[in-house]
Each structure stands twice: as C-alpha cells, then as structure tokens.
C-alpha atoms as a PDB file:
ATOM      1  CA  UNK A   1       0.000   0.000   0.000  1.00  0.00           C
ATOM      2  CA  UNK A   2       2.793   2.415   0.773  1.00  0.00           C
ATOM      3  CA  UNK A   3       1.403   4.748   3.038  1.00  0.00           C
ATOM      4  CA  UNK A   4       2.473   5.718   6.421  1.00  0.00           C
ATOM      5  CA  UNK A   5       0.750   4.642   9.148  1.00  0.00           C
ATOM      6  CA  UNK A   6       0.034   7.402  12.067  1.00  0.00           C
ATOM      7  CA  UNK A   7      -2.781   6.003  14.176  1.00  0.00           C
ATOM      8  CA  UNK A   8      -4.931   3.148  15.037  1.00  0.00           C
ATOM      9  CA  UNK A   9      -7.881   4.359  12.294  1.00  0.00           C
ATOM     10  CA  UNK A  10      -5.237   4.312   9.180  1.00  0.00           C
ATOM     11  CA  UNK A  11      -4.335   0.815  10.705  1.00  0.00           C
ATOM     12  CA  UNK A  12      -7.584  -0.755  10.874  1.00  0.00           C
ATOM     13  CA  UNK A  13      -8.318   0.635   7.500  1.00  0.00           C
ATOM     14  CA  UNK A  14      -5.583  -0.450   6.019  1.00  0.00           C
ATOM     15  CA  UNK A  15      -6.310  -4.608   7.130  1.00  0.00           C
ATOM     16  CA  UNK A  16      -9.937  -3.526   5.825  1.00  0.00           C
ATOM     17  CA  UNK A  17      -8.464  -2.686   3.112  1.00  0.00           C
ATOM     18  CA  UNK A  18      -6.492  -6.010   2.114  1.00  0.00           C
ATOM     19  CA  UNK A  19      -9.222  -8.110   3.564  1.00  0.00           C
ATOM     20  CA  UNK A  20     -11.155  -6.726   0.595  1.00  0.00           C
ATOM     21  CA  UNK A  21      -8.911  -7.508  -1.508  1.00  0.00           C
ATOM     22  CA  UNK A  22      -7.225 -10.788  -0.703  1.00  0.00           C
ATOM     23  CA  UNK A  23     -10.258 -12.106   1.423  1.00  0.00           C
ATOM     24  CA  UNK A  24     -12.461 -14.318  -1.055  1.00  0.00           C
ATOM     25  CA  UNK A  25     -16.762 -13.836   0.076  1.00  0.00           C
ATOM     26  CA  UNK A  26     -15.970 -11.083   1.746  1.00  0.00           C
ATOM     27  CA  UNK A  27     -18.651  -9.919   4.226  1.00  0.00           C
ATOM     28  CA  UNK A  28     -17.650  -7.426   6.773  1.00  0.00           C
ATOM     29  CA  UNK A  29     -14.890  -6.890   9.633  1.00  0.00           C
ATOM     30  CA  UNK A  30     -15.013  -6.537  13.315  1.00  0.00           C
ATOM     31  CA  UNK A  31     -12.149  -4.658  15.239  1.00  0.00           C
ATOM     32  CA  UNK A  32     -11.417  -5.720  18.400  1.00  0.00           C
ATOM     33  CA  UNK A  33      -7.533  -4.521  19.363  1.00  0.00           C
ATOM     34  CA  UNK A  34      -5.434  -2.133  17.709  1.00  0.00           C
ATOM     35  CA  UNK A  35      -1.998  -1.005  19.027  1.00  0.00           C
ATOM     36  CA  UNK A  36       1.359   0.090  18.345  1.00  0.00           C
ATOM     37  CA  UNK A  37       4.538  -1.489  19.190  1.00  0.00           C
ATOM     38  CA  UNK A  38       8.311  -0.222  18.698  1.00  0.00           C
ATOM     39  CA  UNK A  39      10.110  -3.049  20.644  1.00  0.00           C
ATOM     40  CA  UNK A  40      10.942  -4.990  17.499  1.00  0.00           C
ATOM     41  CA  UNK A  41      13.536  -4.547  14.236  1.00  0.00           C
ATOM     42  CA  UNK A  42      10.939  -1.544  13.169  1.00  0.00           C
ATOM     43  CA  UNK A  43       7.458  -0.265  14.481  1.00  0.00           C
ATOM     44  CA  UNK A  44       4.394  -1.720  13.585  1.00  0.00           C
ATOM     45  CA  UNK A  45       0.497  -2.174  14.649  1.00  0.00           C
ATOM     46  CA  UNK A  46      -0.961  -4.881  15.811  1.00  0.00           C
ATOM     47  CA  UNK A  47      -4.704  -5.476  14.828  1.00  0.00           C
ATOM     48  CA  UNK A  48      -6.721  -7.917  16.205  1.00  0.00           C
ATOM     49  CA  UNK A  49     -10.337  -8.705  15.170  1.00  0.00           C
ATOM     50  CA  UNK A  50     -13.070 -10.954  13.359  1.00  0.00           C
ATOM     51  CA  UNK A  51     -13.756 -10.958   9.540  1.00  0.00           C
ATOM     52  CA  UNK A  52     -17.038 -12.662   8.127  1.00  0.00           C
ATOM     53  CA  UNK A  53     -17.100 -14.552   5.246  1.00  0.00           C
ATOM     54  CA  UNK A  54     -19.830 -15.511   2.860  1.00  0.00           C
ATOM     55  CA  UNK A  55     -20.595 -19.576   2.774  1.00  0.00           C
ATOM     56  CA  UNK A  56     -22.155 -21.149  -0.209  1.00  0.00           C
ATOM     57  CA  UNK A  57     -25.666 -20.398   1.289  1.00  0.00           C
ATOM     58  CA  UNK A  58     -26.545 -16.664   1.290  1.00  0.00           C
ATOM     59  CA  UNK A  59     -28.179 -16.698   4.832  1.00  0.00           C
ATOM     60  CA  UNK A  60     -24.946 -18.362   6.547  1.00  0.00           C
ATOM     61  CA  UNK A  61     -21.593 -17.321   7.133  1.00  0.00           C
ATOM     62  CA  UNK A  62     -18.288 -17.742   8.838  1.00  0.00           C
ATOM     63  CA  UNK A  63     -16.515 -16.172  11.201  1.00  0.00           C
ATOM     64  CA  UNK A  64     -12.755 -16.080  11.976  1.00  0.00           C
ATOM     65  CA  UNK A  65     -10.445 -14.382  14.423  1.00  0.00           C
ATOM     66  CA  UNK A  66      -7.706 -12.644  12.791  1.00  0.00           C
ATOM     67  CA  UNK A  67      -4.486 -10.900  13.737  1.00  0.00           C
ATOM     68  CA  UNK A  68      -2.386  -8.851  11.822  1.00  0.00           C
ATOM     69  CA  UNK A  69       0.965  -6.957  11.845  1.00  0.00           C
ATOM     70  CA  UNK A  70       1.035  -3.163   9.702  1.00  0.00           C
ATOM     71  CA  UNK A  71       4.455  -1.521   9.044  1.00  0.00           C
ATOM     72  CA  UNK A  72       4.431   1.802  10.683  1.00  0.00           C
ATOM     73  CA  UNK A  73       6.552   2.959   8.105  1.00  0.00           C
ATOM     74  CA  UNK A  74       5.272   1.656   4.951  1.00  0.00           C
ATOM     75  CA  UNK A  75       2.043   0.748   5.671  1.00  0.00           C
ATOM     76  CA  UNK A  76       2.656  -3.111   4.137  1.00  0.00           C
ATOM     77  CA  UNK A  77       0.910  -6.360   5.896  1.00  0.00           C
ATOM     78  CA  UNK A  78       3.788  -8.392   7.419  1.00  0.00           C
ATOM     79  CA  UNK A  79       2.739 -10.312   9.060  1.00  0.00           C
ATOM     80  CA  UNK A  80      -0.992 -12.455  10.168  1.00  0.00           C
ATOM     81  CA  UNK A  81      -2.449 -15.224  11.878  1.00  0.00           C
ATOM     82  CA  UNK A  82      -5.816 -16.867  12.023  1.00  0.00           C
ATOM     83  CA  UNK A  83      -7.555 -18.009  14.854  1.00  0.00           C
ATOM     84  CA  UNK A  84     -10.534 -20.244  15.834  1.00  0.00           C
ATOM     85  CA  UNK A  85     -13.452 -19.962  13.391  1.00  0.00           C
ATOM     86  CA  UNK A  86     -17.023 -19.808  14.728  1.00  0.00           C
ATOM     87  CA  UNK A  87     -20.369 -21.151  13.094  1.00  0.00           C
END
C-alpha cells in the first residue's frame, strides 16, 4: 500500500483494506484490538479482530479471528495469523 501509518484508524483501515482484496466472500470486519509497538527490528500495529465470510448459502456465514501486523513505516501487511473460526 505504501502509506504511512500514524494512528490506530489508518491501521484498521488499512487490514480492511487487504481483507477486501485478498479475502475471497468477503462480508464485513469486526475490530477488536489495535496497538502500536516499537520493541521490534521496526514499528508496527498490531490489529486484532473478526472478519465474516460468505458460505455457499446466502443466509450463513463464517466467522474467523484474525491478527495482523502493519508496518508503521510503509504501511505493508507483514505479518498475520488466524484463529478459531465460529459457526
């Protein structure tokens, strides 16, 4: 993406963002935690939440915990993990 990251909005914007894009049946995205951490090699946010995914039946979908890591400084996903799913 290339952008600089300043605070937690551009962050959870920015996973919205690639969700959209990478995330096939998107449905919609829940935030949960979103926080910045220097401690590392470089900065970064840390975004926790739940995305929603479309199943093959319209009226049902699926539900996954996500987190992912932002670069502060370039605004790039580098890092994610999935959770548990739910229904």
């Amino acid at each position: 993406m290339a952008l600089r990251i300043w605070d937690a909005q551009a962050a959870t914007s920015a996973v919205e963002k690639y969700l959209e894009l990478n995330e096939k049946r998107f449905a919609g995205v829940t935030f949960r935690k979103c926080w910045y951490s220097d401690a590392g090699q470089r900065p970064l946010w840390d975004v926790q939440g739940m995305v929603r995914t479309k199943r093959c039946i319209p009226l049902f979908k699926k539900q996954r915990h996500f987190r992912y890591q932002i670069d502060a400084a370039e605004g790039n996903v580098i890092g994610f993990d999935y959770g548990f799913q739910t229904r």
